[in-house]
N, C-alpha and C. Protein backbone atom coordinates (compact mmCIF):
# COMPACT_ATOMS: atom_id res chain seq x y z
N UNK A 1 57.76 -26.96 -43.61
CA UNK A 1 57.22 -27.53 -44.82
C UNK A 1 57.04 -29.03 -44.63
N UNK A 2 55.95 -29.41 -45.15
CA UNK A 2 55.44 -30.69 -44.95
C UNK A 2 56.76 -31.84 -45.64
N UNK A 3 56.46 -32.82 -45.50
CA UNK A 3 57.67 -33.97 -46.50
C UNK A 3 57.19 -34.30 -47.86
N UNK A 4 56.99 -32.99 -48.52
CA UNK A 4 56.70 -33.51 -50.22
C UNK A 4 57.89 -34.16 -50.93
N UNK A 5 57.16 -35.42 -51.46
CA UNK A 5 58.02 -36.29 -52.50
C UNK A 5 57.68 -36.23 -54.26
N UNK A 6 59.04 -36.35 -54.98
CA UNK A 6 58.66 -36.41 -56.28
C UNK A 6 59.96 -37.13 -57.02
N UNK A 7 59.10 -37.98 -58.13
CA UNK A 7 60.30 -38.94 -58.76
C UNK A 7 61.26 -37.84 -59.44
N UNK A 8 62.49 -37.82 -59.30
CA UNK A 8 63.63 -36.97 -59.62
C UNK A 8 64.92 -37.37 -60.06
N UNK A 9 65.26 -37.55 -60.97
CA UNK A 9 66.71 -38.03 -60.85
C UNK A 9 67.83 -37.49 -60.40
N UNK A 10 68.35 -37.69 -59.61
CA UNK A 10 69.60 -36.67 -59.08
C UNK A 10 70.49 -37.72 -59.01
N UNK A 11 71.96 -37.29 -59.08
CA UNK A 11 72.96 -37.85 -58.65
C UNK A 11 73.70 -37.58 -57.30
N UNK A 12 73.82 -38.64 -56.86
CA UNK A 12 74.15 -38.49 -55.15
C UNK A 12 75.65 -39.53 -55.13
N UNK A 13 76.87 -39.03 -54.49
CA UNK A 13 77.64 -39.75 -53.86
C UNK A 13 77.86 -40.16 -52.54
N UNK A 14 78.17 -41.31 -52.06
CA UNK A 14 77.84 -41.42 -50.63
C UNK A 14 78.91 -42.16 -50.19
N UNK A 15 79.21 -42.21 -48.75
CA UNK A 15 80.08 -43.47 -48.07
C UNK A 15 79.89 -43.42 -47.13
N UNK A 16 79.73 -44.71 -46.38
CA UNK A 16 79.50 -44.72 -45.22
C UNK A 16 80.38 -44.54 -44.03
N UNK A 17 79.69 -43.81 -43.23
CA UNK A 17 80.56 -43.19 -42.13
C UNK A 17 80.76 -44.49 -40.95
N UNK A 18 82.14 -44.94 -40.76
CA UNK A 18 82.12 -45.83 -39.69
C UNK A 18 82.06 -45.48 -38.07
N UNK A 19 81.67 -45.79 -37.19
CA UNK A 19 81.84 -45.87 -35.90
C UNK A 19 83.10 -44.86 -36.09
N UNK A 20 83.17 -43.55 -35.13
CA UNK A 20 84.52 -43.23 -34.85
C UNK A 20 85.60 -43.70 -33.86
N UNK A 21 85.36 -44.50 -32.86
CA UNK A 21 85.91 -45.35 -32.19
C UNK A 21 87.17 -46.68 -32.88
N UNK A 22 86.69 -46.21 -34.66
CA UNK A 22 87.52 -47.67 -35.33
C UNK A 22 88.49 -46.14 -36.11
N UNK A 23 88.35 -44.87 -35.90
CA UNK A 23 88.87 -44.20 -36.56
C UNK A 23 89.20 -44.26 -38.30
N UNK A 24 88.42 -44.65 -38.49
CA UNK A 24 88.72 -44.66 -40.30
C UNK A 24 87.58 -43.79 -40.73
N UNK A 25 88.03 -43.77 -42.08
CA UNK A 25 86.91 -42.76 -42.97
C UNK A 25 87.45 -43.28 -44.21
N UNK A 26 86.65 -43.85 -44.86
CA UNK A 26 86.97 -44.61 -46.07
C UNK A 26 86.65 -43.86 -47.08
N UNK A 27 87.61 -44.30 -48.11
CA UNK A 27 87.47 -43.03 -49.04
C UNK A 27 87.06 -43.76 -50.52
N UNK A 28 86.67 -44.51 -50.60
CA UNK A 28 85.27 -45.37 -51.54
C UNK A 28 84.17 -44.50 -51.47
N UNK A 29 83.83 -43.60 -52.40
CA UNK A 29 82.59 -42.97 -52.60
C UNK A 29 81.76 -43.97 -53.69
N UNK A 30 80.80 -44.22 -53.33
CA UNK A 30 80.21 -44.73 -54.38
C UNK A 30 78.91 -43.60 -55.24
N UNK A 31 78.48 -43.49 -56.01
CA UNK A 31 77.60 -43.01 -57.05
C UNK A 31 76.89 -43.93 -57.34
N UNK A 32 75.44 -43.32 -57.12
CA UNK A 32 73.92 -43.53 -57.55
C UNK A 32 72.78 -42.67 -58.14
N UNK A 33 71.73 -43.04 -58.78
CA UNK A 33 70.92 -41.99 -58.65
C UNK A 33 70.25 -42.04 -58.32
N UNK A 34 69.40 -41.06 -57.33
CA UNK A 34 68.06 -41.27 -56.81
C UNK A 34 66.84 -41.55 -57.59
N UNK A 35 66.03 -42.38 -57.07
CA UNK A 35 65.02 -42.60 -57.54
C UNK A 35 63.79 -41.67 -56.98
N UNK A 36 63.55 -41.20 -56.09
CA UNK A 36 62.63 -40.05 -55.31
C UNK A 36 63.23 -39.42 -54.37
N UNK A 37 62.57 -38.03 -54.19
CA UNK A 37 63.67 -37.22 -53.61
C UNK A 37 62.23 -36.49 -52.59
N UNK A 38 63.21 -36.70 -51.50
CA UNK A 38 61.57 -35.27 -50.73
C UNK A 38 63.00 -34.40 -49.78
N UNK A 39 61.49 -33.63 -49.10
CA UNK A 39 62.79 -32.25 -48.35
C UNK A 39 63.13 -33.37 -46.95
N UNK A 40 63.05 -34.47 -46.72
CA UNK A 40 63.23 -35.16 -45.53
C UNK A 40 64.29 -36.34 -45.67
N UNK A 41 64.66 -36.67 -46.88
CA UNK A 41 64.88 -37.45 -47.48
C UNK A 41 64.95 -37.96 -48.98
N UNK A 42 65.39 -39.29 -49.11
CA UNK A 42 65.59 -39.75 -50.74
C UNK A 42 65.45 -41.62 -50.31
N UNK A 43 64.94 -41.86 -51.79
CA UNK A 43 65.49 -43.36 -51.63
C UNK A 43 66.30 -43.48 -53.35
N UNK A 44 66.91 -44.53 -52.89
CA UNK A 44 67.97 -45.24 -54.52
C UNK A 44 68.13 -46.87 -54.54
N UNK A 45 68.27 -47.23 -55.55
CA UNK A 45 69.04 -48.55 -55.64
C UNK A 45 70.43 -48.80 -55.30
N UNK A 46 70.99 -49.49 -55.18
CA UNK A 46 72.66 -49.75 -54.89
C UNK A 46 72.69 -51.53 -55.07
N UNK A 47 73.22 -51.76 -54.99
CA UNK A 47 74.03 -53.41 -55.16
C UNK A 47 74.21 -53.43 -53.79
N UNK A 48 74.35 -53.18 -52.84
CA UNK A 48 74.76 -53.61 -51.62
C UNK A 48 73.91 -53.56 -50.42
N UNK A 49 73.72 -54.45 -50.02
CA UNK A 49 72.92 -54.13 -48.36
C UNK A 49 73.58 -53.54 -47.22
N UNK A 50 72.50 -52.13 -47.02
CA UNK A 50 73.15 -51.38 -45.72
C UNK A 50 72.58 -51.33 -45.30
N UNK A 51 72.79 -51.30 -43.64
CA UNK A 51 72.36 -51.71 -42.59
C UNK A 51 71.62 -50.25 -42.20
N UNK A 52 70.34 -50.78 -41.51
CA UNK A 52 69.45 -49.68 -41.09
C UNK A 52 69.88 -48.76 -40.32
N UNK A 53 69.85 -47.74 -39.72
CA UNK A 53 70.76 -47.12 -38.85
C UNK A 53 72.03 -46.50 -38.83
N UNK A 54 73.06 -46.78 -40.57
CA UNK A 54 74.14 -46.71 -40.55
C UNK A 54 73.78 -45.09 -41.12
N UNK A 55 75.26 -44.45 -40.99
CA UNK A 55 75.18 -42.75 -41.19
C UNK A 55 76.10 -42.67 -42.86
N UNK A 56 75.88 -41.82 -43.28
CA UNK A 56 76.18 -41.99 -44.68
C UNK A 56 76.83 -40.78 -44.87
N UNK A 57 77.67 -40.36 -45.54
CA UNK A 57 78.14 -38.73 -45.69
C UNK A 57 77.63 -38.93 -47.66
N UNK A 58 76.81 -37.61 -47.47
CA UNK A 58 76.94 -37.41 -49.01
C UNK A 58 76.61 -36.28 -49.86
N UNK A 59 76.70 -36.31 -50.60
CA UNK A 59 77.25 -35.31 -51.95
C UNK A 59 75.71 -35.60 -52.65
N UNK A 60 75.07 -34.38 -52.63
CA UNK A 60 74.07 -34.53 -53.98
C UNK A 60 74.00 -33.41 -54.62
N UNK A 61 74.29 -34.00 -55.82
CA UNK A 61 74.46 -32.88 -57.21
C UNK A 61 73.20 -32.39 -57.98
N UNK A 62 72.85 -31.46 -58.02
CA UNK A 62 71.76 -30.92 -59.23
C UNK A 62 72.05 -30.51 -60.73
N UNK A 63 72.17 -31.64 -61.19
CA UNK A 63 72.65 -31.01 -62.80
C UNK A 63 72.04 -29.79 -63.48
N UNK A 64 72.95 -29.21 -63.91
CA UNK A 64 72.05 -27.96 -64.77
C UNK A 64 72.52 -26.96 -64.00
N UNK A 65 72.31 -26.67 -62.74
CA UNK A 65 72.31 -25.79 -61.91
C UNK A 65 73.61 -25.66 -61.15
N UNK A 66 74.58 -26.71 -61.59
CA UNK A 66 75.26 -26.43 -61.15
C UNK A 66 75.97 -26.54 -59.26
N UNK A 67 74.85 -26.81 -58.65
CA UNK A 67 75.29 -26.89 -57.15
C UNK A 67 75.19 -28.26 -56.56
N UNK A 68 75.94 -28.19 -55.78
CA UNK A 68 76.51 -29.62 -54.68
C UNK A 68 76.04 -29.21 -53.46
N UNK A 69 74.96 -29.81 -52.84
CA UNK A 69 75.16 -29.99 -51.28
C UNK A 69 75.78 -30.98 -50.77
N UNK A 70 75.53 -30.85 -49.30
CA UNK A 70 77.02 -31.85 -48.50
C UNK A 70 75.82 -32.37 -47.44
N UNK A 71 75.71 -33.35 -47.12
CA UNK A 71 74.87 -33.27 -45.24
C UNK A 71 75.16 -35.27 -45.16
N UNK A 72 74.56 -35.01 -44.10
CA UNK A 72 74.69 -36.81 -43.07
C UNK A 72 73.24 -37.06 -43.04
N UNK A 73 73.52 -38.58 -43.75
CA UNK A 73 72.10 -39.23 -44.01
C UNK A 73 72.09 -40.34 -42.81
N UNK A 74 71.06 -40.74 -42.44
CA UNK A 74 70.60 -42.23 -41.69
C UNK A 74 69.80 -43.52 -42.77
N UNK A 75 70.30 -44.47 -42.80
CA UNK A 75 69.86 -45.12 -43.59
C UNK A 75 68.28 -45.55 -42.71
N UNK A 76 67.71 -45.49 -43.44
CA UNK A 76 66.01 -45.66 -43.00
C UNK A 76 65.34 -46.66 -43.16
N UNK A 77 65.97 -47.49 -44.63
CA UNK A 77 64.97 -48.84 -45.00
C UNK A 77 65.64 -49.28 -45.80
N UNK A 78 66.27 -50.59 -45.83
CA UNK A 78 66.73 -51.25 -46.91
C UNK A 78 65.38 -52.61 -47.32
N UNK A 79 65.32 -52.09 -48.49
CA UNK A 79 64.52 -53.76 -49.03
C UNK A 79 65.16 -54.24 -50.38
N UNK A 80 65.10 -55.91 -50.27
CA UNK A 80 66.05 -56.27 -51.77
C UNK A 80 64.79 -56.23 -52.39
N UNK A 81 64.63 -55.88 -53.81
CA UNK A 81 63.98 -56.43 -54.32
C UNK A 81 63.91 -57.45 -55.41
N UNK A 82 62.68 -57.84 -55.62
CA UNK A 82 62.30 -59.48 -55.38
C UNK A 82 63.04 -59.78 -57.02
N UNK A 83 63.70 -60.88 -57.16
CA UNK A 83 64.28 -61.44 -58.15
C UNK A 83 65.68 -60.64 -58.71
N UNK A 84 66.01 -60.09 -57.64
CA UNK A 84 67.65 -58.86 -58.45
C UNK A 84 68.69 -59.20 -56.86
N UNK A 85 69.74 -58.55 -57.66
CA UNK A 85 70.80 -58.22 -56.52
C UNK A 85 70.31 -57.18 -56.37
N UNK A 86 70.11 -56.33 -56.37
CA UNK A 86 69.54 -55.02 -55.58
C UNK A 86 69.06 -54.93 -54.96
N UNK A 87 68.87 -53.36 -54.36
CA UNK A 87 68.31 -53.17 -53.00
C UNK A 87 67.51 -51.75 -52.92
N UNK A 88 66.77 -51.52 -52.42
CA UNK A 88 66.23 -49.74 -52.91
C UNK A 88 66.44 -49.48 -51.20
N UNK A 89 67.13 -48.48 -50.92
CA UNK A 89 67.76 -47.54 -49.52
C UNK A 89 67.30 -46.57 -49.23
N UNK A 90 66.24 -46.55 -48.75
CA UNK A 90 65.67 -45.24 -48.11
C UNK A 90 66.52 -44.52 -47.00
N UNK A 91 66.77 -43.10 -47.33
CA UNK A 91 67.94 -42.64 -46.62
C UNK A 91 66.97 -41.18 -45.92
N UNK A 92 67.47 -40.55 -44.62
CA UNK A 92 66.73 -39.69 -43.75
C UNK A 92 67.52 -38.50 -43.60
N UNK A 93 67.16 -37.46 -44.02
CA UNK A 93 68.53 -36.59 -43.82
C UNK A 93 68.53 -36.36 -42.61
N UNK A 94 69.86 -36.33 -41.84
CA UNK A 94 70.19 -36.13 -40.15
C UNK A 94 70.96 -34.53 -39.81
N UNK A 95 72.03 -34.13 -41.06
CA UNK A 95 72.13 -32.60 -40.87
C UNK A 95 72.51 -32.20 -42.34
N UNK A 96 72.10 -31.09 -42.51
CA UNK A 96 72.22 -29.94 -43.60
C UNK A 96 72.30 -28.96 -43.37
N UNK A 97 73.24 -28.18 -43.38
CA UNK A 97 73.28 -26.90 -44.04
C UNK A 97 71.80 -26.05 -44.11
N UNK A 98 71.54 -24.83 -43.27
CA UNK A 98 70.26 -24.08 -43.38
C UNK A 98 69.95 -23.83 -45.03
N UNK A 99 70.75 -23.35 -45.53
CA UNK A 99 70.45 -22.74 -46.73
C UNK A 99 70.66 -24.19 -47.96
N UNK A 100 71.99 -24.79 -47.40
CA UNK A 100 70.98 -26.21 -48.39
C UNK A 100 69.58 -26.84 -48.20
N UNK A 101 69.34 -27.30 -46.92
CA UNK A 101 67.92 -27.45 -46.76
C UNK A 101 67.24 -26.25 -47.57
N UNK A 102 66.98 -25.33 -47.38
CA UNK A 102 65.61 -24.52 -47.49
C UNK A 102 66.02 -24.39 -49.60
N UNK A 103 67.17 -24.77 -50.28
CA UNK A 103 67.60 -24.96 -51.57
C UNK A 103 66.64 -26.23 -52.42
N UNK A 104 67.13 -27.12 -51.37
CA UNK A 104 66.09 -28.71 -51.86
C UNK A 104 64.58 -28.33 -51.33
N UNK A 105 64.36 -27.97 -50.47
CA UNK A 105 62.87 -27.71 -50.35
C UNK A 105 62.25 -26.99 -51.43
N UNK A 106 63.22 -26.14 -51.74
CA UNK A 106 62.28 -25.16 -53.29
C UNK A 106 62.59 -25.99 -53.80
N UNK A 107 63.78 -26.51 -54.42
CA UNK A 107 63.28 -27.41 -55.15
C UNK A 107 62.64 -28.58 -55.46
N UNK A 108 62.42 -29.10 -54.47
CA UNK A 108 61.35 -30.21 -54.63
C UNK A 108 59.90 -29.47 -54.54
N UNK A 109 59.63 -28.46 -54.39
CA UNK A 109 58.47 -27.76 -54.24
C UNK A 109 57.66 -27.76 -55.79
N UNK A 110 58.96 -26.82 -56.12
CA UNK A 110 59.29 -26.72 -57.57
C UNK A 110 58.82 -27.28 -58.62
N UNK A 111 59.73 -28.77 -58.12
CA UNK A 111 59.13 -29.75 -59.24
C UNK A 111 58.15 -30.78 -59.25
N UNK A 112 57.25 -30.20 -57.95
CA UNK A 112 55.83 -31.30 -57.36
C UNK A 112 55.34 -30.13 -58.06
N UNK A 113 55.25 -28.85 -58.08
CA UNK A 113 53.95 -28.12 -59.19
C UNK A 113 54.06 -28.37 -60.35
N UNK A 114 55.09 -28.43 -60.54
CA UNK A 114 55.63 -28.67 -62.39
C UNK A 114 55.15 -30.06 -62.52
N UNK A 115 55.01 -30.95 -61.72
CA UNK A 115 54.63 -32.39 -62.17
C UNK A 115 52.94 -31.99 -62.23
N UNK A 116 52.94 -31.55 -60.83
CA UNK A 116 51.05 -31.04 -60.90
C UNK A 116 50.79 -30.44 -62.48
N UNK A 117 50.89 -29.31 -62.90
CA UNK A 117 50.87 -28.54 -64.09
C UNK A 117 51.00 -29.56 -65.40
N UNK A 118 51.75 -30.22 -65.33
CA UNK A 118 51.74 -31.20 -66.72
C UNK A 118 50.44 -32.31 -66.44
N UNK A 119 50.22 -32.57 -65.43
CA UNK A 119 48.90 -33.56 -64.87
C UNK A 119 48.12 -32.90 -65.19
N UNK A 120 47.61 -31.43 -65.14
CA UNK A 120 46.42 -30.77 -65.10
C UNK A 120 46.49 -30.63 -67.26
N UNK A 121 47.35 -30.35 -67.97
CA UNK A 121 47.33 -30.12 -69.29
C UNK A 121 47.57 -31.31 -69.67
N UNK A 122 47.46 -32.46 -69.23
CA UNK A 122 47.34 -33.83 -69.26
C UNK A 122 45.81 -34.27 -69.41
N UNK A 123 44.93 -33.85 -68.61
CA UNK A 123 44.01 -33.98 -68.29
C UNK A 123 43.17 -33.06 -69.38
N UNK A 124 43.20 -31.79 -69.80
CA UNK A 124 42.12 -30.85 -70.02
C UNK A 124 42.87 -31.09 -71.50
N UNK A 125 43.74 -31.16 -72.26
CA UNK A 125 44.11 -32.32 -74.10
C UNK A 125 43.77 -33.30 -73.96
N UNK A 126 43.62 -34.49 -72.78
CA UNK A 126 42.73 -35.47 -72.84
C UNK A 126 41.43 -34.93 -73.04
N UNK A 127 40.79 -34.30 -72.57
CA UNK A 127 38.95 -33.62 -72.49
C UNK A 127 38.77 -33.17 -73.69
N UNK A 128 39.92 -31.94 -73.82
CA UNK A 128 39.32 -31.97 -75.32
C UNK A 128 39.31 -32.56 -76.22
N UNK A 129 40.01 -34.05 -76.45
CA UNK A 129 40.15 -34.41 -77.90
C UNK A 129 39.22 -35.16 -77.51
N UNK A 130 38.56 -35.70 -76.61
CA UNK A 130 37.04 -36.61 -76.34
C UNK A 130 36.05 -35.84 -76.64
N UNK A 131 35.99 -34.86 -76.40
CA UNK A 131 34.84 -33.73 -76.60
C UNK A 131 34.89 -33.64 -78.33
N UNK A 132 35.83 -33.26 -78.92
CA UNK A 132 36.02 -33.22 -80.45
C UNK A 132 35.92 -34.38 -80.85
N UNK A 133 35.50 -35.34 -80.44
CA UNK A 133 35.38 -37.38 -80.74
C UNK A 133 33.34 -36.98 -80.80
């Protein structure tokens, strides 16, 4: 499946995985929510600058539904943006779970038609109330 993206809110916990050579695993999870979500990846805001390349362990939750996946992200792109402490983190997924992957793929599938579908009855109640004008 191709890398379809769609604005989504999800909640994701994350921490970064250090070098295992320093043997730690820090147990600071922090919580965010995503701002776009695809089957390849996500990006979010955070307060903190992380470094490109760093590995992330994390937790993303689907409200409603009830389920938690688990997998190891690569951080992909940090940019601050302009006038904030913030930062938006483009993150790469590196491993998942078969059946979590192919879980987020429907669902992001899912909710790129459902965005399509409200665009298209977006469009044809726009037409008609011009047509009735």
């Amino acid at each position: 499946m191709d890398n379809r993206k769609i604005d989504m809110p999800l909640r994701i916990t994350f921490r970064l995985i250090p070098l295992i050579a320093m043997r730690k695993i820090p147990n600071v999870w922090n919580r965010v929510t995503v701002m776009r979500v695809g089957t390849e990846g996500f990006r979010f805001s955070h307060n903190e600058h992380l470094e490109v390349g760093s590995l992330i362990d994390l937790k993303i939750d689907f409200p409603g539904i009830g389920y938690t996946t688990h997998c190891i992200g690569e951080i992909d792109r940090t940019e601050q943006f302009q006038q904030s402490s913030l930062f938006s983190i483009t993150v790469k997924i590196r491993e998942m779970e078969r059946q979590d992957k192919e879980f987020m793929e429907t669902i992001v599938e899912e909710m790129v038609l459902f965005s399509e579908s409200i665009s298209i009855i977006k469009q044809v109640t726009s037409f008609e109330t011009h047509i009735r004008l």
